[in-house]
C-alpha atoms as a PDB file:
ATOM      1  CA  UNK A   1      -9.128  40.605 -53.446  1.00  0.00           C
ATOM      2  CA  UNK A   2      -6.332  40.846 -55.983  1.00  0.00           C
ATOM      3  CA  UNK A   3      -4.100  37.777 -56.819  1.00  0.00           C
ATOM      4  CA  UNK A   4      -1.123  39.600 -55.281  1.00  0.00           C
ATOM      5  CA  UNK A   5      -2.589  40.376 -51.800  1.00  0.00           C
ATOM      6  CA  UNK A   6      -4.323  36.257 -51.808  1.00  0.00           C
ATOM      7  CA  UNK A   7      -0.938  35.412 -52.467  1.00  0.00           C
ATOM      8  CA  UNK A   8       0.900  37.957 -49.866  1.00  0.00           C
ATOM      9  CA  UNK A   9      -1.980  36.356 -47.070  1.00  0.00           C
ATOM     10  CA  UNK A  10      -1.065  32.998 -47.792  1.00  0.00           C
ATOM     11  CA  UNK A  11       2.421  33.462 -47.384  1.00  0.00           C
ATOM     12  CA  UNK A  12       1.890  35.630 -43.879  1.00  0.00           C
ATOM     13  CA  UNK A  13       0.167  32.860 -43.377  1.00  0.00           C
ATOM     14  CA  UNK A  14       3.244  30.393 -43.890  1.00  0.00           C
ATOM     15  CA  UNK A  15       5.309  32.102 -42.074  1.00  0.00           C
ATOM     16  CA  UNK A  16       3.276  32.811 -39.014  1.00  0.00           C
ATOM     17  CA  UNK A  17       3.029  28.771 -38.337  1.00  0.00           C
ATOM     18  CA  UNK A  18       6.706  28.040 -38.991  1.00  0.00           C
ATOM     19  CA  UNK A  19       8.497  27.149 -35.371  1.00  0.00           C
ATOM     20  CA  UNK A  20      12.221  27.026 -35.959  1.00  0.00           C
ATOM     21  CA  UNK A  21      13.856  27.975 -39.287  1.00  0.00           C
ATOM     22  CA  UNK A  22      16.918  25.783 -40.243  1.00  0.00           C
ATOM     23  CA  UNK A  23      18.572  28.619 -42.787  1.00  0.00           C
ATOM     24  CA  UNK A  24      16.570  31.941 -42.902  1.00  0.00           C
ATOM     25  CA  UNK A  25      17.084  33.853 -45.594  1.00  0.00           C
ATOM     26  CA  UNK A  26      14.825  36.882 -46.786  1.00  0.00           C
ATOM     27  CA  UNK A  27      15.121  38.723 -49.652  1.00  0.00           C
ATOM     28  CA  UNK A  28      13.174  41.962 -50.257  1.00  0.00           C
ATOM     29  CA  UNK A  29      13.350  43.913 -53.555  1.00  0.00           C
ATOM     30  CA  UNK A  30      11.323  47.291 -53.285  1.00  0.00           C
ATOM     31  CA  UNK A  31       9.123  49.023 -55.770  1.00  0.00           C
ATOM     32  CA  UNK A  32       7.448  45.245 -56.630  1.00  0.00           C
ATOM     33  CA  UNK A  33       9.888  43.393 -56.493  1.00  0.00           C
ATOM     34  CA  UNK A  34      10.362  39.519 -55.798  1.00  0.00           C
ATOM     35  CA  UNK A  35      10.004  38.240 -52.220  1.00  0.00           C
ATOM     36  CA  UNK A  36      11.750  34.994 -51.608  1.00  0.00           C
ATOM     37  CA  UNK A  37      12.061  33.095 -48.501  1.00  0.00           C
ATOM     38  CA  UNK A  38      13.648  29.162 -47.416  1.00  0.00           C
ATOM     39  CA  UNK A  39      12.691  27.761 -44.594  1.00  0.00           C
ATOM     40  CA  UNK A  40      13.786  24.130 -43.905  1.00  0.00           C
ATOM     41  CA  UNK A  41      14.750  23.627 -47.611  1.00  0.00           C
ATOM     42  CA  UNK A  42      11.423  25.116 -49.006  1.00  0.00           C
ATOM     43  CA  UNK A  43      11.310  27.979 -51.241  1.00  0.00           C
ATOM     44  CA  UNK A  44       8.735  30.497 -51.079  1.00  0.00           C
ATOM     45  CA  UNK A  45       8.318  33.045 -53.963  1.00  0.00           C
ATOM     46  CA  UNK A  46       5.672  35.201 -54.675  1.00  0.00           C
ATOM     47  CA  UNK A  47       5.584  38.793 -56.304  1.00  0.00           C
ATOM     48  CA  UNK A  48       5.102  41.644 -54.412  1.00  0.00           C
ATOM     49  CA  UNK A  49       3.683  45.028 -55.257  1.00  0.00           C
ATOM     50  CA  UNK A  50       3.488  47.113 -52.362  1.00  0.00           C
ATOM     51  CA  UNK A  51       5.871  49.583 -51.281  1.00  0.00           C
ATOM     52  CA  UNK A  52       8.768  49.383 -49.885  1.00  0.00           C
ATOM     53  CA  UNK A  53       7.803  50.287 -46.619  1.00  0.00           C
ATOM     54  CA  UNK A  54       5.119  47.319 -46.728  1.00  0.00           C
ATOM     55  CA  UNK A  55       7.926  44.415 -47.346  1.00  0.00           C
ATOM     56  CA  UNK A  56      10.401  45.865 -44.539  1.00  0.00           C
ATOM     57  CA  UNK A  57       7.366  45.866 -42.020  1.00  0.00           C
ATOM     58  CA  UNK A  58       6.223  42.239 -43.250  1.00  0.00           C
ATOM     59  CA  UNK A  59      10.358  41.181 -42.770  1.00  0.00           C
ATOM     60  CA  UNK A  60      10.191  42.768 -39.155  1.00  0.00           C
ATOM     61  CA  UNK A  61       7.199  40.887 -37.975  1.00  0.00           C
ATOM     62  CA  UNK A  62       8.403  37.574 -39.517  1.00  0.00           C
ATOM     63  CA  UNK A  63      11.658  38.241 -37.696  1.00  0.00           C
ATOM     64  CA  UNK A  64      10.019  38.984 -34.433  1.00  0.00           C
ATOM     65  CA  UNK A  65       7.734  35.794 -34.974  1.00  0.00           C
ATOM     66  CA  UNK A  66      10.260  33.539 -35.245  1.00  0.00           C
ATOM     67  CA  UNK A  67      11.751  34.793 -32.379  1.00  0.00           C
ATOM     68  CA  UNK A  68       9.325  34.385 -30.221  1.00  0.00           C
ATOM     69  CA  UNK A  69       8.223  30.679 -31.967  1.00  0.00           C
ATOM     70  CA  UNK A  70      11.834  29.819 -30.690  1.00  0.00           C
ATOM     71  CA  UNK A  71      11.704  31.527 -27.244  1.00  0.00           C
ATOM     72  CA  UNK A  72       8.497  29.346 -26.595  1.00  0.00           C
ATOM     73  CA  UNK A  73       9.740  26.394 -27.936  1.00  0.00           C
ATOM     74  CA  UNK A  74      12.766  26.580 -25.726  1.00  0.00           C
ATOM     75  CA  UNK A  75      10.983  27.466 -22.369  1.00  0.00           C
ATOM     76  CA  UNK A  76       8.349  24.526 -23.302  1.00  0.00           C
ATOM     77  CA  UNK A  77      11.266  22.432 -23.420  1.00  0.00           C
ATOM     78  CA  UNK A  78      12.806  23.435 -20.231  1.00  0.00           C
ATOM     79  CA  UNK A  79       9.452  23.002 -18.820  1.00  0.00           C
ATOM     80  CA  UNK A  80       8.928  19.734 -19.818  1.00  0.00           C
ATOM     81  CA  UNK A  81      12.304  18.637 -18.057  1.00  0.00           C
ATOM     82  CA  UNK A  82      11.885  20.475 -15.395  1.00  0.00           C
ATOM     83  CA  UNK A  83       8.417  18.559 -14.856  1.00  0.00           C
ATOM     84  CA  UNK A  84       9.964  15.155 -15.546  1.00  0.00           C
ATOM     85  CA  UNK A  85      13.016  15.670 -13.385  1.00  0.00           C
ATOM     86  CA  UNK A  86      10.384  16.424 -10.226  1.00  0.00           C
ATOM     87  CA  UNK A  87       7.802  13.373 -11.341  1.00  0.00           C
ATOM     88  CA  UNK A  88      10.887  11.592 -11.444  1.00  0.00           C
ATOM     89  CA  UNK A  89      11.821  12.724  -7.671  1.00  0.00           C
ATOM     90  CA  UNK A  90       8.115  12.722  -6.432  1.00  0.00           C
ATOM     91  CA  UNK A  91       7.616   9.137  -7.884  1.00  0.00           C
ATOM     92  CA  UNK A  92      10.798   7.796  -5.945  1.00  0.00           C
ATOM     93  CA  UNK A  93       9.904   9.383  -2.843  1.00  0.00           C
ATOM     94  CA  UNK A  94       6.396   8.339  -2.715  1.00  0.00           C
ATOM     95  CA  UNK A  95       7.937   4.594  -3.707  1.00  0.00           C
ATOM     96  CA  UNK A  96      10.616   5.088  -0.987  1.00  0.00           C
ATOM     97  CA  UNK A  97       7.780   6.219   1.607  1.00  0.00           C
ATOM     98  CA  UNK A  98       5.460   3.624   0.384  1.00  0.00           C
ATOM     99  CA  UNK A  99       8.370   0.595   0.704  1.00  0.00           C
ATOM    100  CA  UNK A 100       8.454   2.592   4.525  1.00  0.00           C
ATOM    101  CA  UNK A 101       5.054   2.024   5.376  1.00  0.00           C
ATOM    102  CA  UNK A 102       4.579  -1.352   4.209  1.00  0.00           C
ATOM    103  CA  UNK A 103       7.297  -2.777   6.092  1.00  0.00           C
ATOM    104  CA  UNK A 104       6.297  -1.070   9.357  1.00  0.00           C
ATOM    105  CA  UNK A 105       2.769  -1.927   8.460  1.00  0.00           C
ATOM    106  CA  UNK A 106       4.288  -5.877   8.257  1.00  0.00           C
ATOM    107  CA  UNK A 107       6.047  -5.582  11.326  1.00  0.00           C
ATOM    108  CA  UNK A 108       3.196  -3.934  13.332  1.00  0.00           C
ATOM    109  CA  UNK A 109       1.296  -6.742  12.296  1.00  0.00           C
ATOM    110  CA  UNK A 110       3.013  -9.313  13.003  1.00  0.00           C
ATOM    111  CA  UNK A 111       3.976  -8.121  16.661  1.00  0.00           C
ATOM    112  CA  UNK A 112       0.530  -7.133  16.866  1.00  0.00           C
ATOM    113  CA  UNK A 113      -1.129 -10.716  16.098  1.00  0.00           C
ATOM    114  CA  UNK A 114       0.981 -12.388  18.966  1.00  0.00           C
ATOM    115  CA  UNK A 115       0.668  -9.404  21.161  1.00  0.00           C
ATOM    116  CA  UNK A 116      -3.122 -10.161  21.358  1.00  0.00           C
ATOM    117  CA  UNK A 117      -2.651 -13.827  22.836  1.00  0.00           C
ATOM    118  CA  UNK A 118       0.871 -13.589  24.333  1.00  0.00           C
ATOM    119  CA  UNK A 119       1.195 -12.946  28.253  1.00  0.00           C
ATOM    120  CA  UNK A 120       1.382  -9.175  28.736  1.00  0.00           C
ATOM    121  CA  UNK A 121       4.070  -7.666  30.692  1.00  0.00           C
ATOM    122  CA  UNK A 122       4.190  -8.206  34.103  1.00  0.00           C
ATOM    123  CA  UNK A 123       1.145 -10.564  34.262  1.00  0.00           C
ATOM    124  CA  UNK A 124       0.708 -13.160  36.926  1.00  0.00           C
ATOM    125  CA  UNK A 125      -1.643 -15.577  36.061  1.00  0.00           C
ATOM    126  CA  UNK A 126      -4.671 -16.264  38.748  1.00  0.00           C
ATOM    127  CA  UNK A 127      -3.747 -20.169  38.454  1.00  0.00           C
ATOM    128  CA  UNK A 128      -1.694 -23.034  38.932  1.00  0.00           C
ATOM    129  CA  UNK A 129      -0.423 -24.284  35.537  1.00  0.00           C
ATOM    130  CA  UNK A 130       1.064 -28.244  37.719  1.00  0.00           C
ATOM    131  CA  UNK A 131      -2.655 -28.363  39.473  1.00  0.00           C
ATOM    132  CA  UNK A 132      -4.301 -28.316  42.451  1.00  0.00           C
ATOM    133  CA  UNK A 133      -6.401 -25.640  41.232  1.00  0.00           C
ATOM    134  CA  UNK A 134      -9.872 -25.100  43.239  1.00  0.00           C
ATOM    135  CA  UNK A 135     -12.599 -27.339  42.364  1.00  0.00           C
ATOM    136  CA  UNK A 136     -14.910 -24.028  41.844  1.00  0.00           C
ATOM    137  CA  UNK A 137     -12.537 -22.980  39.011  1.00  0.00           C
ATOM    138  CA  UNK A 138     -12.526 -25.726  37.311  1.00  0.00           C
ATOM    139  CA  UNK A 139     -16.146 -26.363  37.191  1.00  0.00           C
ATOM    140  CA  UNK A 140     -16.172 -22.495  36.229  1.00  0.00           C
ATOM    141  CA  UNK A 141     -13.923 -23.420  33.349  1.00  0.00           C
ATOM    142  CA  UNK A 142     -15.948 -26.633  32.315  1.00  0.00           C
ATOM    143  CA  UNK A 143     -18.927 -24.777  31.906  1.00  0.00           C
ATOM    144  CA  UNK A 144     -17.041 -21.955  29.288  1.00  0.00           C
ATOM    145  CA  UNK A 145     -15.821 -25.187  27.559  1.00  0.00           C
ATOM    146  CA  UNK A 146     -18.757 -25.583  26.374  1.00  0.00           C
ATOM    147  CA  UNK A 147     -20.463 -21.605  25.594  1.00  0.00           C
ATOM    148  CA  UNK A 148     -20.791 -20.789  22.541  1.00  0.00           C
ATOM    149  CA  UNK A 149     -21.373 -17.178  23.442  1.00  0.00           C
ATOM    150  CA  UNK A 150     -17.493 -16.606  23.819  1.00  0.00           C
ATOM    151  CA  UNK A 151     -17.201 -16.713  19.941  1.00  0.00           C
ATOM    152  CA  UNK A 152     -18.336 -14.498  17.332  1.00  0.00           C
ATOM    153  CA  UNK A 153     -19.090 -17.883  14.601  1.00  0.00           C
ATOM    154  CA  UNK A 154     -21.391 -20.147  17.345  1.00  0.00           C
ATOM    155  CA  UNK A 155     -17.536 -21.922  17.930  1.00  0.00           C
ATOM    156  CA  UNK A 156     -17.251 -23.169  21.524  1.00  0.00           C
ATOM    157  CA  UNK A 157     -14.019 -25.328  22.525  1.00  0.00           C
ATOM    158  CA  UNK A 158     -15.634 -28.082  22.351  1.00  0.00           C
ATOM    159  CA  UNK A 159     -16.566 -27.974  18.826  1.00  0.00           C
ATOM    160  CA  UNK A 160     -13.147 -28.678  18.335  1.00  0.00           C
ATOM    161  CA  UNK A 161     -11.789 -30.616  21.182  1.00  0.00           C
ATOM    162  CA  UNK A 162     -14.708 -33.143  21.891  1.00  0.00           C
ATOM    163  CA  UNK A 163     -17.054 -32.917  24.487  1.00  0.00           C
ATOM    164  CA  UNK A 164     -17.564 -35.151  27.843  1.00  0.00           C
ATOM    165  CA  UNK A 165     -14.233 -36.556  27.950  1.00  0.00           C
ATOM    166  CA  UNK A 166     -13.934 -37.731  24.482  1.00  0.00           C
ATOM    167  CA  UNK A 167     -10.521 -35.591  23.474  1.00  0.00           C
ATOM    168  CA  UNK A 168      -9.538 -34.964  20.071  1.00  0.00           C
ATOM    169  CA  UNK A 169      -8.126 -33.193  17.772  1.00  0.00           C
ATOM    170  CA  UNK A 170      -4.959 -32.669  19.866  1.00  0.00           C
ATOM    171  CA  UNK A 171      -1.380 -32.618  18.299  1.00  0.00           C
ATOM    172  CA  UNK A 172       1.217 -34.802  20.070  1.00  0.00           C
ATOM    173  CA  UNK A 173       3.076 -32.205  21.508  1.00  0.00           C
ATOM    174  CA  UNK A 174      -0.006 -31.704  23.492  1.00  0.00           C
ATOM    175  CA  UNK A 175       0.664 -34.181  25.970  1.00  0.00           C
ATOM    176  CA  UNK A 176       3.317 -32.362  27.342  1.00  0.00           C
ATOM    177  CA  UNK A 177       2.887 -30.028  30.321  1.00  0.00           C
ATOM    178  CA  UNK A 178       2.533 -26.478  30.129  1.00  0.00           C
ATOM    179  CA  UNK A 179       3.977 -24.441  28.532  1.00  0.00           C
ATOM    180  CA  UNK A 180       4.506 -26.532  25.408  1.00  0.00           C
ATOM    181  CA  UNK A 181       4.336 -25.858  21.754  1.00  0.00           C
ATOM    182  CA  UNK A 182       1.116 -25.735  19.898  1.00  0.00           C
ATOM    183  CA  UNK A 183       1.067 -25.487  16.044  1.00  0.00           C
ATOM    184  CA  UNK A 184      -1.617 -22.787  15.718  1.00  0.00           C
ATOM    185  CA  UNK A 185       0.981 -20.914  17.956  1.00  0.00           C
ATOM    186  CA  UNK A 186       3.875 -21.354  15.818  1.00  0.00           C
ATOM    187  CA  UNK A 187       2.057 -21.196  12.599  1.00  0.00           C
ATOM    188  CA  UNK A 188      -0.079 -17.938  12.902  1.00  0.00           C
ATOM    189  CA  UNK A 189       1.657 -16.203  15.851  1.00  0.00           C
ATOM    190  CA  UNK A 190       5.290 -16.774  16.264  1.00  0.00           C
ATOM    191  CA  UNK A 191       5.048 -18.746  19.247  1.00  0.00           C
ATOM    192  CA  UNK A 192       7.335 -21.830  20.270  1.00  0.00           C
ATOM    193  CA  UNK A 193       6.056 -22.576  23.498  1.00  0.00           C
ATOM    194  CA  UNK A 194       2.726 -21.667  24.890  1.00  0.00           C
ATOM    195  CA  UNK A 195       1.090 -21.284  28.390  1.00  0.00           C
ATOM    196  CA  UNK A 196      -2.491 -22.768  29.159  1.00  0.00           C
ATOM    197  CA  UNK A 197      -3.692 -19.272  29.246  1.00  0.00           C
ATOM    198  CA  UNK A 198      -2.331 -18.021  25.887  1.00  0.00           C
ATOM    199  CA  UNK A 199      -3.843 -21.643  24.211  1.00  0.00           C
ATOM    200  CA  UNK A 200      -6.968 -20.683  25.427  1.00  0.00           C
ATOM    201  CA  UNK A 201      -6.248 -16.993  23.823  1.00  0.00           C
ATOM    202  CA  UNK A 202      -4.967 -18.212  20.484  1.00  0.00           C
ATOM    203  CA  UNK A 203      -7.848 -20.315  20.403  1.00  0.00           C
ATOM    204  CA  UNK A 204      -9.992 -17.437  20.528  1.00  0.00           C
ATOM    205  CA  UNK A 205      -9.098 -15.343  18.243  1.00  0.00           C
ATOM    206  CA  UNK A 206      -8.512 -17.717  15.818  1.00  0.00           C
ATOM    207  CA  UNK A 207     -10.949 -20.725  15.169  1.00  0.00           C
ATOM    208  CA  UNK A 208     -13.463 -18.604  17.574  1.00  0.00           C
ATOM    209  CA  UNK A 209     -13.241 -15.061  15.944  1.00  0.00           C
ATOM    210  CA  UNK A 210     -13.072 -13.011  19.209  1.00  0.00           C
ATOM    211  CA  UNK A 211     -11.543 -10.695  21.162  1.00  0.00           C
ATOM    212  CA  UNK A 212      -9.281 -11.917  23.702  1.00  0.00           C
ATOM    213  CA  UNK A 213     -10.336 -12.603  27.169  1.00  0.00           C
ATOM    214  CA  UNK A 214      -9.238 -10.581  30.129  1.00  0.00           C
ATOM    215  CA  UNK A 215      -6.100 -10.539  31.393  1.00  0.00           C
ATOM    216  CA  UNK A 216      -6.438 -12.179  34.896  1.00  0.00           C
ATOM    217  CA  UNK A 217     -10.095 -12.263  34.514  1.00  0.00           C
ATOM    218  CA  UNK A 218     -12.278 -15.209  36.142  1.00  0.00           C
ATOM    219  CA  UNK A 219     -13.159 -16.839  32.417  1.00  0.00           C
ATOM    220  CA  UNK A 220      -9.513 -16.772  30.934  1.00  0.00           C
ATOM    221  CA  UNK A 221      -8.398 -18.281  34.545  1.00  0.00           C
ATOM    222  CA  UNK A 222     -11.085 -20.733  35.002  1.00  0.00           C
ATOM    223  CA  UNK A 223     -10.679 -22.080  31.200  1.00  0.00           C
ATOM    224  CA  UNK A 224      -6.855 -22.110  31.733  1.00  0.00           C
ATOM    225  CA  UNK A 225      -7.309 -24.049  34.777  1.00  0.00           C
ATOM    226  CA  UNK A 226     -10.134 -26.385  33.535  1.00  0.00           C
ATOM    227  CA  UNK A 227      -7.453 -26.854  30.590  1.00  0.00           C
ATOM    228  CA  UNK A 228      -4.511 -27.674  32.575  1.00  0.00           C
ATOM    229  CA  UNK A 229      -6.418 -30.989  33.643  1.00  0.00           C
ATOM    230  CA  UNK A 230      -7.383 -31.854  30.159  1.00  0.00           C
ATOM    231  CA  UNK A 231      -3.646 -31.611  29.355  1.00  0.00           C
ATOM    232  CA  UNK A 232      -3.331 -34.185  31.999  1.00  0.00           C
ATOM    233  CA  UNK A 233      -6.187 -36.580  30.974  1.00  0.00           C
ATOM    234  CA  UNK A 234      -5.026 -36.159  27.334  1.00  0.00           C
ATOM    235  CA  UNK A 235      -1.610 -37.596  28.480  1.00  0.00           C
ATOM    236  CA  UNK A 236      -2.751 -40.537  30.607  1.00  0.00           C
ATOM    237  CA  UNK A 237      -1.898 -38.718  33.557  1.00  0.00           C
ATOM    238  CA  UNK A 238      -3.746 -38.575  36.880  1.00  0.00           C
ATOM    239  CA  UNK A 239      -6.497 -35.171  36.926  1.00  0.00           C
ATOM    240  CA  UNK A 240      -9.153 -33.768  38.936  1.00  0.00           C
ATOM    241  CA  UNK A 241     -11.805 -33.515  35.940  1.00  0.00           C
END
């Protein structure tokens, strides 16, 4: 290869990687003359022996190049923004949607925790929360006092609240009468007041780990009942325990 084509390739070469030209200036002199090009402030020069027909095809091509350098760099660029401007969007959607769904998510559990203990609509409980509740039903409800089969952690209600008359572990607001406020209630469900029924619901799902009882079902009457008269024994007051 002679030293004028090694240098004509490396210049090809130079101006095939250039991307935007601050002050383009080409200068072709045919019959070997000089070729001389500045591109950002650098001077290229380098003599050239081919035709004239040679230099005005290697000025074409660089023109076209360049062209096309600065045709992609601009669409790139609008690309880019375009992309940004819909992350942008997409981001603050998703955060609006996801702000959305955690607050409903909140909400739905919060209604849903005292949902699960609280009196459903329209229910009429199976008992008599001042007394005089049949002495069947309250043996019934002494006897689930004390099963441990109602929880899902070997809890029964008398883990907690003593066994054979020995009360305990009984706020002071429990010697009111039903319905009356009971921390756990407050605390973890929302609840100011409670009925029998819904104490022995909170009680439960909470220290116990289970389900709810039945609505209206023998074992959440019978333990209401049974607990209506330890309400009564708690607070000095005559019972039928």
């Amino acid at each position: 290869m002679s030293q004028h084509d090694d240098k004509r390739r490396k210049l090809l070469g130079r101006l095939n990687r250039q991307l935007a030209y601050t002050a383009p200036l080409l200068a072709l002199v045919a019959g070997g003359a000089v070729l001389q090009a500045s591109a950002a402030g650098d001077a290229l020069v380098a003599d050239v022996s081919s035709p004239p027909g040679s230099a005005l095809m290697l000025a074409s091509n660089h023109a076209e190049g360049a062209a096309e350098a600065q045709a992609e760099a601009q669409g790139e660029a609008e690309a880019g923004a375009e992309a940004e401007a819909q992350g942008e969007a997409e981001g603050e959607a998703e955060g609006e949607a996801e702000g959305e769904g955690q607050a409903e998510a909140e909400g739905e559990a919060e209604g849903g925790a005292s949902a699960k203990v609280a009196r459903p609509e329209g229910y009429s409980p199976a008992y008599s929360e001042t007394g005089d509740n049949p002495p069947e039903m309250l043996a019934r409800g002494e006897a689930l006092y004390y099963d441990t089969s109602l929880s899902s952690n070997g809890l029964a209600c008398a883990s907690c609240h003593g066994s054979d008359g020995q009360d305990m572990r009984y706020n002071e607001t429990f010697q009111q009468p039903f319905p009356h406020q009971v921390a756990m209630g407050t605390n973890q469900f929302g609840m100011s007041e409670v009925h029998a029924d819904e104490m022995v619901q909170i009680c439960m799902v909470a220290p116990m780990a289970a389900e709810p009882l039945e609505w209206g079902g023998e074992a959440l009457t019978s333990l209401a009942a049974y607990m209506v008269e330890v309400q009564k024994r708690v607070a000095g007051e005559p019972h039928d325990l």
